[in-house]
C-alpha atoms as a PDB file:
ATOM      1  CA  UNK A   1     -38.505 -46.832  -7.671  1.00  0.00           C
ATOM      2  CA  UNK A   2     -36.217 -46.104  -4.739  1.00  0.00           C
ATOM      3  CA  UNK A   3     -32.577 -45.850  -4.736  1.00  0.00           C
ATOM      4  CA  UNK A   4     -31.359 -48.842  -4.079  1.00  0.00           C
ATOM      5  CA  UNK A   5     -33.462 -50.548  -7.132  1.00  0.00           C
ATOM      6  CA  UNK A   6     -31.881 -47.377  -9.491  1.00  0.00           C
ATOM      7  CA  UNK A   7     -28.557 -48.163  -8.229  1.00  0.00           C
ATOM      8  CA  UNK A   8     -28.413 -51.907  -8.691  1.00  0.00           C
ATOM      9  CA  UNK A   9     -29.908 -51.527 -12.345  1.00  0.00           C
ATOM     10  CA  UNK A  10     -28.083 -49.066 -13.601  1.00  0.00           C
ATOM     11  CA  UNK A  11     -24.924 -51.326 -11.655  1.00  0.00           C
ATOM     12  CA  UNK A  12     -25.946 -54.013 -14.204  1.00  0.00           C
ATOM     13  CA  UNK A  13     -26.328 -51.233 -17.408  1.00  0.00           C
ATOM     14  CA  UNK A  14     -22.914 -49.741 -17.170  1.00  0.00           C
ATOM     15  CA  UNK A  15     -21.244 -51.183 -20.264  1.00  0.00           C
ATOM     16  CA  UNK A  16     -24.198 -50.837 -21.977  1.00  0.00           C
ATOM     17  CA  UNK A  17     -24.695 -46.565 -21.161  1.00  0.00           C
ATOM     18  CA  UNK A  18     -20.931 -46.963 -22.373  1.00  0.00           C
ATOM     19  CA  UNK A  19     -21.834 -47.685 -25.235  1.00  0.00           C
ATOM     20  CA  UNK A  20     -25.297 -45.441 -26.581  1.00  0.00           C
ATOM     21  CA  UNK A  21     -22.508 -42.824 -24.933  1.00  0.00           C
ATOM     22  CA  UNK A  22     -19.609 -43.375 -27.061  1.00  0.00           C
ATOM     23  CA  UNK A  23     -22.129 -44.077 -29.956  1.00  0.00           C
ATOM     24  CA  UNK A  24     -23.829 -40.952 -29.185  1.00  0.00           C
ATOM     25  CA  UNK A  25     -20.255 -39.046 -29.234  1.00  0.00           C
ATOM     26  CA  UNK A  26     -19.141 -40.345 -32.802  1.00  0.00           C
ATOM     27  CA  UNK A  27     -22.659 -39.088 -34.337  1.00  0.00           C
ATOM     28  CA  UNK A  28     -23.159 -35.956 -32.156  1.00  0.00           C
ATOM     29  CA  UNK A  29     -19.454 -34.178 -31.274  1.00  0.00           C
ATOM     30  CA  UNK A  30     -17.510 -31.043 -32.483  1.00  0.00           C
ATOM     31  CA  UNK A  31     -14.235 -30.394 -33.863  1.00  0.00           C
ATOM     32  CA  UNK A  32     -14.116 -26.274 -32.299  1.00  0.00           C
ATOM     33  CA  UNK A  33     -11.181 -24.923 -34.275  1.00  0.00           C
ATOM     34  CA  UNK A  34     -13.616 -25.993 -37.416  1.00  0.00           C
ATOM     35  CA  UNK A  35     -17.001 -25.660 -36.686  1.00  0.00           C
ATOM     36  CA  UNK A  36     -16.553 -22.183 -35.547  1.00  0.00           C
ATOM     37  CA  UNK A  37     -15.933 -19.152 -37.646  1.00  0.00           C
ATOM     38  CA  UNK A  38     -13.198 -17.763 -35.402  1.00  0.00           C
ATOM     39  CA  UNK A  39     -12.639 -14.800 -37.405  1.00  0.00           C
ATOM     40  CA  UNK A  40     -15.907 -13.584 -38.206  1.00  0.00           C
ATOM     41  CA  UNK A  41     -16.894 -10.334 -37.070  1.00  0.00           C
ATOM     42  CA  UNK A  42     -18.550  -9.687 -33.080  1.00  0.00           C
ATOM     43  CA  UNK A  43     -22.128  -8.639 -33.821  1.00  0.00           C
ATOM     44  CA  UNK A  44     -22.639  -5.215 -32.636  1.00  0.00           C
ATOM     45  CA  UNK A  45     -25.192  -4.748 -29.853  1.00  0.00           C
ATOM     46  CA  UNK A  46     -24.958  -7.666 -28.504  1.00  0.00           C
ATOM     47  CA  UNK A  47     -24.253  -9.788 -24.829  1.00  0.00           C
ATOM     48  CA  UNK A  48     -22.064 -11.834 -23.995  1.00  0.00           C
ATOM     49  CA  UNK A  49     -24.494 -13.308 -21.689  1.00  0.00           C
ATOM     50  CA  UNK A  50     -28.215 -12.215 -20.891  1.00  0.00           C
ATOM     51  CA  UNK A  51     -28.030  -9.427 -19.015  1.00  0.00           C
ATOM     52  CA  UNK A  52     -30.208 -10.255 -16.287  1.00  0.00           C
ATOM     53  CA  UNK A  53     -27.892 -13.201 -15.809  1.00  0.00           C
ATOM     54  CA  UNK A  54     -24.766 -10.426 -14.566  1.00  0.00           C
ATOM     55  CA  UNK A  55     -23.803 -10.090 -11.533  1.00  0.00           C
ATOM     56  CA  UNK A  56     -24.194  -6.516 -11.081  1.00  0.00           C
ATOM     57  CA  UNK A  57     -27.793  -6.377 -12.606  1.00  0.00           C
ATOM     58  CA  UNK A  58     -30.244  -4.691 -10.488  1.00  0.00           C
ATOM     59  CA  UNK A  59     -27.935  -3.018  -8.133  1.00  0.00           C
ATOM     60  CA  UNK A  60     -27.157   0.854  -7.955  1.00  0.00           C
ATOM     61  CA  UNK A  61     -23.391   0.192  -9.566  1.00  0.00           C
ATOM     62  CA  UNK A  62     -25.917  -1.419 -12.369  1.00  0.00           C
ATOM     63  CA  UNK A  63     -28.135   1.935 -13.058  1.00  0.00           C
ATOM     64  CA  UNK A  64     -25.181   3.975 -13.024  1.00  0.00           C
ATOM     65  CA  UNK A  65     -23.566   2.329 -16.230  1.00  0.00           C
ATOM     66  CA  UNK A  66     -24.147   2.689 -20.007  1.00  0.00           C
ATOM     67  CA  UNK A  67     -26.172   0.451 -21.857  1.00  0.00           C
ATOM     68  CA  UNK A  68     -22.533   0.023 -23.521  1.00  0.00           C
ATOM     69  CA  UNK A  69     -20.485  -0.165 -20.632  1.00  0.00           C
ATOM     70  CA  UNK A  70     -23.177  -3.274 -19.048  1.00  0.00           C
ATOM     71  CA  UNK A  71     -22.503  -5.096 -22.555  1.00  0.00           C
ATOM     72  CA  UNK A  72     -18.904  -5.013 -22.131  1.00  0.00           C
ATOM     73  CA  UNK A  73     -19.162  -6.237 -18.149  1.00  0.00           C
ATOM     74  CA  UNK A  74     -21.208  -8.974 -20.069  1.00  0.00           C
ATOM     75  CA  UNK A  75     -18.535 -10.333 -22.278  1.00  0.00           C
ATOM     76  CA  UNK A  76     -15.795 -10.147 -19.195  1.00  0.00           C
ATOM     77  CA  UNK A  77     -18.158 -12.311 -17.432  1.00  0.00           C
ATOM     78  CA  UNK A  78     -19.044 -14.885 -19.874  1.00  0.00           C
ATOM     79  CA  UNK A  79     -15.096 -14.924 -20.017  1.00  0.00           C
ATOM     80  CA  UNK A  80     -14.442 -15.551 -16.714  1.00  0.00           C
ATOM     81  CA  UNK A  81     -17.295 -17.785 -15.876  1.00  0.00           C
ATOM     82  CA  UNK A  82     -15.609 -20.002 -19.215  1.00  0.00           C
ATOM     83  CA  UNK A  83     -12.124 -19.237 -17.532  1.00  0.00           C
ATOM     84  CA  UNK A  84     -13.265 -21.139 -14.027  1.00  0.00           C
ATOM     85  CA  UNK A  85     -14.894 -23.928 -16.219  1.00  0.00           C
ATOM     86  CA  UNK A  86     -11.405 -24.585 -18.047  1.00  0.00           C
ATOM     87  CA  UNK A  87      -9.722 -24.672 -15.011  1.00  0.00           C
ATOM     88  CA  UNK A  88     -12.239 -27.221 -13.187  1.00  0.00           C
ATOM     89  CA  UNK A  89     -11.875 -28.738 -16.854  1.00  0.00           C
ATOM     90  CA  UNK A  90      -7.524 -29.588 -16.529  1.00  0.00           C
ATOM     91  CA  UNK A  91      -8.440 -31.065 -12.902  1.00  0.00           C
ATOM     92  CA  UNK A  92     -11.314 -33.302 -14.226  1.00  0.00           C
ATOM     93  CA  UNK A  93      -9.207 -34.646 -16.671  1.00  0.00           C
ATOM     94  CA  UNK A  94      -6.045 -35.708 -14.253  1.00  0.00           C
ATOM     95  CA  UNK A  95      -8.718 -37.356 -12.240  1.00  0.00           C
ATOM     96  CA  UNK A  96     -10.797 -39.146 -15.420  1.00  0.00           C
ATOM     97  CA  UNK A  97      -6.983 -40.077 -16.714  1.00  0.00           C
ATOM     98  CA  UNK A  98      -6.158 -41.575 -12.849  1.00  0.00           C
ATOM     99  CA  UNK A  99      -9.176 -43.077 -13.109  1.00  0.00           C
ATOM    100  CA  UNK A 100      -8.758 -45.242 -16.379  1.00  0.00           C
ATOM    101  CA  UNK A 101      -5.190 -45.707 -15.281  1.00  0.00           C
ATOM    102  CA  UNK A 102      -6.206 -48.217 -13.009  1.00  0.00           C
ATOM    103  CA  UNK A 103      -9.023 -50.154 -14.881  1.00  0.00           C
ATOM    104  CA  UNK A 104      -9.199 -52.453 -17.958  1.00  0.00           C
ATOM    105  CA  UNK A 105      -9.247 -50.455 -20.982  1.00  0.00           C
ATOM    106  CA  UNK A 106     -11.564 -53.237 -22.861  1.00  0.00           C
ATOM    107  CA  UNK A 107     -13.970 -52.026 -20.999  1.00  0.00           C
ATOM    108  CA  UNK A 108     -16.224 -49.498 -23.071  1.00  0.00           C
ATOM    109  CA  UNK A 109     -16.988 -48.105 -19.737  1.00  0.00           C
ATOM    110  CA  UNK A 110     -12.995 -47.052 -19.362  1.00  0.00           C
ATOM    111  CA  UNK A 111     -13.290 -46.498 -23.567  1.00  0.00           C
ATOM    112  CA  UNK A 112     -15.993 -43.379 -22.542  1.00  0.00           C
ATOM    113  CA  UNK A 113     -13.842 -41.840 -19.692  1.00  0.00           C
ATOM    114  CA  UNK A 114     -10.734 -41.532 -22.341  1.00  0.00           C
ATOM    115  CA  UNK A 115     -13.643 -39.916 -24.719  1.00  0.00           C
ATOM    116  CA  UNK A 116     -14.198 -37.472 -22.209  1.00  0.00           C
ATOM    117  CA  UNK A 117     -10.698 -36.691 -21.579  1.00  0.00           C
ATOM    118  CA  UNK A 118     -11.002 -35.701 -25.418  1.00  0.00           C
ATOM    119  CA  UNK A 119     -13.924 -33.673 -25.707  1.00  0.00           C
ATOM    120  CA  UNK A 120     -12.980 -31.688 -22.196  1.00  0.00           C
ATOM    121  CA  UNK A 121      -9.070 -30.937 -23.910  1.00  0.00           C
ATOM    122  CA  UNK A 122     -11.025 -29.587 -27.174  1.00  0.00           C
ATOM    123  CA  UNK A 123     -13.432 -27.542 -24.401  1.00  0.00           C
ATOM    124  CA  UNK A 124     -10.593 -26.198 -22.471  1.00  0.00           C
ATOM    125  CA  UNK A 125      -9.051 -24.875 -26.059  1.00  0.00           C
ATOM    126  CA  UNK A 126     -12.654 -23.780 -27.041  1.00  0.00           C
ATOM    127  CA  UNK A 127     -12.889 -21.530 -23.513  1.00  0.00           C
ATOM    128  CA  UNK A 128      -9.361 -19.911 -24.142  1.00  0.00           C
ATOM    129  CA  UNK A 129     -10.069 -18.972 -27.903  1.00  0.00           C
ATOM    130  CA  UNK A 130     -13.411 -17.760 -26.559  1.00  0.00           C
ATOM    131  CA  UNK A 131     -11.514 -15.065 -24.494  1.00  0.00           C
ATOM    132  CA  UNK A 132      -8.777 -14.518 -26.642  1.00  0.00           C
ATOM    133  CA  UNK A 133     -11.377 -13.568 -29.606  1.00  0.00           C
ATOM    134  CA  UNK A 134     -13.398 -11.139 -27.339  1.00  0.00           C
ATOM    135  CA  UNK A 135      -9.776  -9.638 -26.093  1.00  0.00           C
ATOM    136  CA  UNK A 136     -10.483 -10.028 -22.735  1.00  0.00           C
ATOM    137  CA  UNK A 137      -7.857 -10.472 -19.478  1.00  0.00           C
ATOM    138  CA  UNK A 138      -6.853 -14.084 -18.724  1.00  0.00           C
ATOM    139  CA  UNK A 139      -9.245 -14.258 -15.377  1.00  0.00           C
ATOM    140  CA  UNK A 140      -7.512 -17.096 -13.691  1.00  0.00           C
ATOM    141  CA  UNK A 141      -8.441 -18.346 -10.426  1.00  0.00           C
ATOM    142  CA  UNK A 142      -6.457 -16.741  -7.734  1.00  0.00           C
ATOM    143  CA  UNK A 143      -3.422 -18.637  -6.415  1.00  0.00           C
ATOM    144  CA  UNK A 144      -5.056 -20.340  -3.617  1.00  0.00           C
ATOM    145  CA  UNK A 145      -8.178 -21.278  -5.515  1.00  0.00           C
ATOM    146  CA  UNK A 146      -5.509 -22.603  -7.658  1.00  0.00           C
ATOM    147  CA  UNK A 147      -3.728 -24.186  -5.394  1.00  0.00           C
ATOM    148  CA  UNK A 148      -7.139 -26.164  -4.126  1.00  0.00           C
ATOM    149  CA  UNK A 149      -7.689 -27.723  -7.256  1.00  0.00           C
ATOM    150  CA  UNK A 150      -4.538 -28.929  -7.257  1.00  0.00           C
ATOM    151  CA  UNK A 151      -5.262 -30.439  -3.739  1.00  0.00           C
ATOM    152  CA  UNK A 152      -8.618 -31.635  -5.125  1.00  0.00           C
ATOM    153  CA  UNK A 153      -7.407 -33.542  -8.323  1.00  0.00           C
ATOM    154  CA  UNK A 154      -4.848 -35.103  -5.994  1.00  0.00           C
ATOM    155  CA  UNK A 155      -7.120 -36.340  -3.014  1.00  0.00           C
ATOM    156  CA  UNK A 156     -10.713 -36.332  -4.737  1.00  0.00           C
ATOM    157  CA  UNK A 157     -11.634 -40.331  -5.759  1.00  0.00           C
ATOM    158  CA  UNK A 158     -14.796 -41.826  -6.121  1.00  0.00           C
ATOM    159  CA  UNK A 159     -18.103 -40.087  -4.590  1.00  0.00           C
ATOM    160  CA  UNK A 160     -16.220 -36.243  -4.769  1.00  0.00           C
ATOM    161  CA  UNK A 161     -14.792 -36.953  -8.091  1.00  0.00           C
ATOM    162  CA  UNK A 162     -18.124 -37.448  -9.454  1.00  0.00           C
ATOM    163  CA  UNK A 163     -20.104 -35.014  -7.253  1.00  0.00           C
ATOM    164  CA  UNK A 164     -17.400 -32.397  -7.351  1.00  0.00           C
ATOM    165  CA  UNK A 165     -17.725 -32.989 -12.078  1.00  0.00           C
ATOM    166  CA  UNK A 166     -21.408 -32.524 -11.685  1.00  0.00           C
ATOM    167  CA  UNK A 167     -21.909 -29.650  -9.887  1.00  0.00           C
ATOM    168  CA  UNK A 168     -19.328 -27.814 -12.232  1.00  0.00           C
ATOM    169  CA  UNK A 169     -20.359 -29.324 -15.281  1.00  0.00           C
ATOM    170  CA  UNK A 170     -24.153 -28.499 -14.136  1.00  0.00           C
ATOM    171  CA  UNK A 171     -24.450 -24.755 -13.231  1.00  0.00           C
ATOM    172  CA  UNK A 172     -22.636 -23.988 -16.694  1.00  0.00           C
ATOM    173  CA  UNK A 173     -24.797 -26.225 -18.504  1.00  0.00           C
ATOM    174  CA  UNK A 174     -27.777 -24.372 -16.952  1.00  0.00           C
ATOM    175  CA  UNK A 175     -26.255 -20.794 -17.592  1.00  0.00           C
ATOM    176  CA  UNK A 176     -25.001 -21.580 -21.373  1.00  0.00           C
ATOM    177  CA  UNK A 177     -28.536 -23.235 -21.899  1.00  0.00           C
ATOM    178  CA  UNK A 178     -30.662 -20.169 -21.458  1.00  0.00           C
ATOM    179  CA  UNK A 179     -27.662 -18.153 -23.614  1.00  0.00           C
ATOM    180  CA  UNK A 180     -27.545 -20.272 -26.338  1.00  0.00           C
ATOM    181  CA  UNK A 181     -31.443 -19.918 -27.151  1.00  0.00           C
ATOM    182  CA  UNK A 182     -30.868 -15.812 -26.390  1.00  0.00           C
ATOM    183  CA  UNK A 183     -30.881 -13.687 -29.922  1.00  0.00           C
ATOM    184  CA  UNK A 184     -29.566 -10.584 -27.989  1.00  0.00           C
ATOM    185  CA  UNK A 185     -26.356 -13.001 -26.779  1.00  0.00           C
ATOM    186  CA  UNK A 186     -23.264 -12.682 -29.199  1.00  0.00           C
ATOM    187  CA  UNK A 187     -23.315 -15.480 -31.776  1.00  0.00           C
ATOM    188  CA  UNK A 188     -19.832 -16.601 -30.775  1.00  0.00           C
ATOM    189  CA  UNK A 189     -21.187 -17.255 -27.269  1.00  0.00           C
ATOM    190  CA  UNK A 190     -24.080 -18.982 -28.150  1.00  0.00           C
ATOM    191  CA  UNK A 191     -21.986 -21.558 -30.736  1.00  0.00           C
ATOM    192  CA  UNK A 192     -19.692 -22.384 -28.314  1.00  0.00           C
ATOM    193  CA  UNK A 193     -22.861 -22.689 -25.634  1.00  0.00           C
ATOM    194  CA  UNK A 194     -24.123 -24.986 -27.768  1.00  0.00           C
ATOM    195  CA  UNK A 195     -21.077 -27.264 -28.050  1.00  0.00           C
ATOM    196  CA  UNK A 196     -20.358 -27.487 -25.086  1.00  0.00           C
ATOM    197  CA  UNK A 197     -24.481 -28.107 -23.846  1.00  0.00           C
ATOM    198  CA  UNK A 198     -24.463 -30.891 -26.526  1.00  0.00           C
ATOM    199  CA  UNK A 199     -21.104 -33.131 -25.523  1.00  0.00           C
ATOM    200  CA  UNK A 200     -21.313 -31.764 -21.548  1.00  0.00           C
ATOM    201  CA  UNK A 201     -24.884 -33.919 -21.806  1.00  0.00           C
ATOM    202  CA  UNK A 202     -23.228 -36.911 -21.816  1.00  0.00           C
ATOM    203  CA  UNK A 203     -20.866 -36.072 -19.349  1.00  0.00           C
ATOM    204  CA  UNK A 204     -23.459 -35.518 -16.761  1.00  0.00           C
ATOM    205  CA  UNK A 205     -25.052 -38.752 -17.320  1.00  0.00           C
ATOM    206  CA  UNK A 206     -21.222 -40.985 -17.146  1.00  0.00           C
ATOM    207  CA  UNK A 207     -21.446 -38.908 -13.801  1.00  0.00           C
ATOM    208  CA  UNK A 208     -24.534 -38.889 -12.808  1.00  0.00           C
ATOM    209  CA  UNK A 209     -24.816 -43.041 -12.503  1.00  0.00           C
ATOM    210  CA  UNK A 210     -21.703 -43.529 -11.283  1.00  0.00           C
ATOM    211  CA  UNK A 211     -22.039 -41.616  -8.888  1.00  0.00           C
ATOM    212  CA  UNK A 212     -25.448 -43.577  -8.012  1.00  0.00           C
ATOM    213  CA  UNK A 213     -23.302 -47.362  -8.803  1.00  0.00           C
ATOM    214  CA  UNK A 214     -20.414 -45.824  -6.373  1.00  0.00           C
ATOM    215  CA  UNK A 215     -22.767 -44.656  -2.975  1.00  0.00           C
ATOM    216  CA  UNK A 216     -24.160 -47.787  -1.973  1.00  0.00           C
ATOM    217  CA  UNK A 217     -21.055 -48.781  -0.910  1.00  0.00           C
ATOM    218  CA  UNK A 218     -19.712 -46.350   0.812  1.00  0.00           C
ATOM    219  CA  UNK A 219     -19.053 -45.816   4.506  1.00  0.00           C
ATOM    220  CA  UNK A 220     -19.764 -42.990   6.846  1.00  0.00           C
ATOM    221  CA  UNK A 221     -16.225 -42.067   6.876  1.00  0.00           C
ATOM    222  CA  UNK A 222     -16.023 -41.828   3.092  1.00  0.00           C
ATOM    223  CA  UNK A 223     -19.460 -40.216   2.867  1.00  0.00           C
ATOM    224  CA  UNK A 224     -18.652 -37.427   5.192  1.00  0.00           C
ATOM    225  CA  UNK A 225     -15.158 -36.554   3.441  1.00  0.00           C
ATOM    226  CA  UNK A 226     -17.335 -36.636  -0.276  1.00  0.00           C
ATOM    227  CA  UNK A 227     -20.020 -34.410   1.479  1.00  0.00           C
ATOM    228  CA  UNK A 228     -17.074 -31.766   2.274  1.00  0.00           C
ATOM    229  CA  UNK A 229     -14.891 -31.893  -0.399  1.00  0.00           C
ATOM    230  CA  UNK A 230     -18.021 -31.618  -3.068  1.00  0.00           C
ATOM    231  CA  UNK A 231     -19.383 -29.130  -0.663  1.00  0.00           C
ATOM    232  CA  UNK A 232     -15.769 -27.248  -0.735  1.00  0.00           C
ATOM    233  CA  UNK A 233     -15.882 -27.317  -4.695  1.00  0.00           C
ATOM    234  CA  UNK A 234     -19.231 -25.982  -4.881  1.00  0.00           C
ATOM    235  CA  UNK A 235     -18.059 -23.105  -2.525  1.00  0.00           C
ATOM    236  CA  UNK A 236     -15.134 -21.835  -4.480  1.00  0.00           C
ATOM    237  CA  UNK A 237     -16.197 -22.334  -7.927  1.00  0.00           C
ATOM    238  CA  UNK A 238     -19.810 -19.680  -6.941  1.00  0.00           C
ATOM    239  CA  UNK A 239     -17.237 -17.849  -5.569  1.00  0.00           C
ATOM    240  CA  UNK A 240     -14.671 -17.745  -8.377  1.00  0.00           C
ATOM    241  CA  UNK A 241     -17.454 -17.549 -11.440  1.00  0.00           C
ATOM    242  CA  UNK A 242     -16.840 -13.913 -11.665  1.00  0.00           C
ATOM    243  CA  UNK A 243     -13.427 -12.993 -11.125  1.00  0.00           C
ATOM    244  CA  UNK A 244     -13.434  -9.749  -9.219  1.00  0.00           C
ATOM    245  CA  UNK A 245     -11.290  -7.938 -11.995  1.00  0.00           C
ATOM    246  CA  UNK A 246     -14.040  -7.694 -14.222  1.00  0.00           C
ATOM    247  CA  UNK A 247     -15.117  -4.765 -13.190  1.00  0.00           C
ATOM    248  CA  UNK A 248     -12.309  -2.677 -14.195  1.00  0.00           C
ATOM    249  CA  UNK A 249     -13.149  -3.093 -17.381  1.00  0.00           C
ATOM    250  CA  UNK A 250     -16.096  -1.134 -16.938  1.00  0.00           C
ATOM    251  CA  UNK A 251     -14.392   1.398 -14.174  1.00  0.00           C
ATOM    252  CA  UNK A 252     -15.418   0.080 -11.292  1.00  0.00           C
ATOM    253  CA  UNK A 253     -12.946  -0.826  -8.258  1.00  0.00           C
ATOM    254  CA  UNK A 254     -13.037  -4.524  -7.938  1.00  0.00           C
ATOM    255  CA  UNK A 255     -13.248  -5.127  -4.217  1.00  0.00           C
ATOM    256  CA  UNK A 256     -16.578  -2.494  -4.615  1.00  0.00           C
ATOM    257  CA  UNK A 257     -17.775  -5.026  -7.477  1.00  0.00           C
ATOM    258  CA  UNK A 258     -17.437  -7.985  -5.913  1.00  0.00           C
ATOM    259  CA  UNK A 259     -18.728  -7.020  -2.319  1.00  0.00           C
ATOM    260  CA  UNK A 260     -22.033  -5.678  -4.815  1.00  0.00           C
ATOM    261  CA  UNK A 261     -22.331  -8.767  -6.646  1.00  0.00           C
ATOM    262  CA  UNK A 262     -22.011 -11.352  -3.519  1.00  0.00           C
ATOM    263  CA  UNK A 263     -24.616  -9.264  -1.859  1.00  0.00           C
ATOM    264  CA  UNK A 264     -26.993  -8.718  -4.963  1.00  0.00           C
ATOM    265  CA  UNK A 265     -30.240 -10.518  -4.470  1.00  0.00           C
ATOM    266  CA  UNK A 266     -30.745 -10.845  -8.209  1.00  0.00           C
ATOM    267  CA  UNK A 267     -26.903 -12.602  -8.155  1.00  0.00           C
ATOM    268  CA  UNK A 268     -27.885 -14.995  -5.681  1.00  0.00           C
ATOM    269  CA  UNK A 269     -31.092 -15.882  -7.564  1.00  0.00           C
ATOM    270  CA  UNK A 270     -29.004 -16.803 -10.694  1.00  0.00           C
ATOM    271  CA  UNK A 271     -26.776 -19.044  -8.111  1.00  0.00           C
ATOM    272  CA  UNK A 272     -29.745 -20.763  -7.004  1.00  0.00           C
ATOM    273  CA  UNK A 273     -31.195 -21.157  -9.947  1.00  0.00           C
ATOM    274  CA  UNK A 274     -28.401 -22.534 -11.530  1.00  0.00           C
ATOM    275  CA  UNK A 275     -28.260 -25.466  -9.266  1.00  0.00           C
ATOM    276  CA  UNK A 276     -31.875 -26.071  -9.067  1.00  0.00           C
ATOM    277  CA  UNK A 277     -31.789 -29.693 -10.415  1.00  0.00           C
ATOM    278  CA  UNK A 278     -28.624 -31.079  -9.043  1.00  0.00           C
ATOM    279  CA  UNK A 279     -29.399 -29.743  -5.438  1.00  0.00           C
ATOM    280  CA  UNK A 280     -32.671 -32.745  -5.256  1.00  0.00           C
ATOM    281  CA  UNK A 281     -29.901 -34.986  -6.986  1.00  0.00           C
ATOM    282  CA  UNK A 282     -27.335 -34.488  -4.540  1.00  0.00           C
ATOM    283  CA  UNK A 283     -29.442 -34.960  -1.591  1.00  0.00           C
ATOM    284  CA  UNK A 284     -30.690 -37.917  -2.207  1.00  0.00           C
ATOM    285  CA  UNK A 285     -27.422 -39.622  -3.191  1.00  0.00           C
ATOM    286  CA  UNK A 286     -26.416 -38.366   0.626  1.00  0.00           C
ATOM    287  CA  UNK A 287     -23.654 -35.840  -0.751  1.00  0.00           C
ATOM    288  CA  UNK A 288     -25.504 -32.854   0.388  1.00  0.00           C
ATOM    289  CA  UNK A 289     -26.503 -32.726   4.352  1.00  0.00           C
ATOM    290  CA  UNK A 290     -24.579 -32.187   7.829  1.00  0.00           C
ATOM    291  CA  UNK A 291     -22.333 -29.637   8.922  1.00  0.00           C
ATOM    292  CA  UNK A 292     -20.812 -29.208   5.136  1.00  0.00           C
ATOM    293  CA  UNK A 293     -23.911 -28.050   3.892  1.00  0.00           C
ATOM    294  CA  UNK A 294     -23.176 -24.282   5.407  1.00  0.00           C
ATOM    295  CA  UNK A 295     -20.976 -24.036   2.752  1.00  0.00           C
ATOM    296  CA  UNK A 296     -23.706 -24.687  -0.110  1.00  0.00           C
ATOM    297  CA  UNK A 297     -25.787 -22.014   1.434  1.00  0.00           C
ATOM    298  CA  UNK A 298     -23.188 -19.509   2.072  1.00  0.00           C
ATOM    299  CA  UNK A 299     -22.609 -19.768  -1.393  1.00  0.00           C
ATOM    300  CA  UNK A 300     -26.229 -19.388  -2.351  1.00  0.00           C
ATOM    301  CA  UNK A 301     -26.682 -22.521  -4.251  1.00  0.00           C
ATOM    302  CA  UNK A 302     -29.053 -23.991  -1.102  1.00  0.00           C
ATOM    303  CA  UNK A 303     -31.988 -21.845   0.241  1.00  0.00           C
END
């Protein structure tokens, strides 16, 4: 089936993913501040992510730490990697509420986007309890990574909305996937993995085909300004997973942990890997190609 059959049926299916999504969302969604035990005791001797998964793991900084000190750089991690998402979380939902603004709320369609507005506030609360419980820093993007979302949720319609949702929405579902099914991860981090896997599912898939509906009929002007803003997203967020502060925690300068991690092998691996099945995606929707895709590989999410 080539693209332009996919596109025109799932064109014709919209109302009807709609609704098996919204259907899907009453039988199969979470209420955080319930379902999770936030005052139940951290297990001891646990991760808060796997540790091959960290950004120091396999370098020289990595051998010279404690088994102890790597678990703690663990839980900073999965706290700043949850920090980025909640950020990228408050800009997708000005752009899903912009969105709906201008469309006929009948529509189930426009019904889904304002029941992903929901789940993504309850996710954005579920990210900063997260920290708070594990009594971590507040690792918030730097001011001018914060100041680009704010350009991003303001100019990003269409084709870069969607693109820019995936990507995020992907590389964490990939990451909190393998976590979630980890015994040696923290329980706390695998429940709220698992939450957020479970709704972010049908997130992907609202994104995924409309992304595919919106392509077709798009120019070359507005496919080359989706191709770098997407490709600008994907850039910062790799960048800003791991906050460079985290490594005080375990005594390490930061601008020596960072410079480590972006040049770890085993880092850029994860990167990759993490992007493995939206990369194909991407291409073939024509978001990924031409001069902006530099800034996939410089961020190792391309080889």
């Amino acid at each position: 089936m080539n693209v332009k059959t996919v596109n025109a049926k799932t064109v014709n299916d919209r109302e009807a993913t709609a609704e098996r999504l919204l259907r899907s969302s009453l039988d199969h969604s979470y209420e955080p501040s319930i379902d999770i035990d936030w005052q139940a005791p951290l297990a001891d001797g646990t991760w808060g992510m796997p540790p091959h998964r960290v950004s120091l793991y396999g370098t020289e900084l990595w051998e010279g730490l404690t088994e102890e000190q790597r678990r703690t750089l663990s839980v900073h991690e999965v706290c700043s990697i949850a920090r980025i998402g909640l950020w990228f979380e408050i800009i997708l939902m000005q752009m899903l509420l912009r969105y709906s603004y201008d469309r006929d709320p009948r529509r189930q369609h426009i019904q889904y986007a304002l029941t992903e507005i929901a789940d993504e506030c309850r996710h954005s609360i579920m990210f900063a309890k997260m920290t708070e419980r594990y009594g971590v820093p507040d690792y918030a993007p730097k001011r001018l990574t914060h100041e680009l979302g704010r350009f991003f949720k303001t100019v990003a319609t269409g084709p870069a909305m969607f693109a820019g949702t995936l990507f995020v929405e992907e590389i964490l579902d990939q990451l909190q996937r393998e976590a979630m099914r980890d015994d040696s991860v923290q329980p706390l981090t695998r429940m709220v993995n698992r939450i957020h896997v479970t709704e972010e599912a049908r997130h992907v898939r609202y994104a995924r085909e409309e992304l595919m509906r919106i392509m077709p009929g798009t120019n070359a002007a507005q496919r080359t300004l989706a191709r770098y803003l997407s490709a600008r997203v994907a850039f910062v967020v790799a960048r800003n997973l791991v906050h460079r502060d985290v490594y005080k925690s375990v005594g390490i300068d930061p601008a020596v942990g960072q410079k480590a991690a972006l040049n770890n092998p085993h880092y850029q691996d994860t990167l990759a890997w993490s992007a493995r099945k939206l990369v194909p995606f991407l291409r073939e929707q024509g978001i990924i190609g031409g001069p902006s895709e530099i800034l996939w590989r410089k961020a190792h999410l391309v080889r």
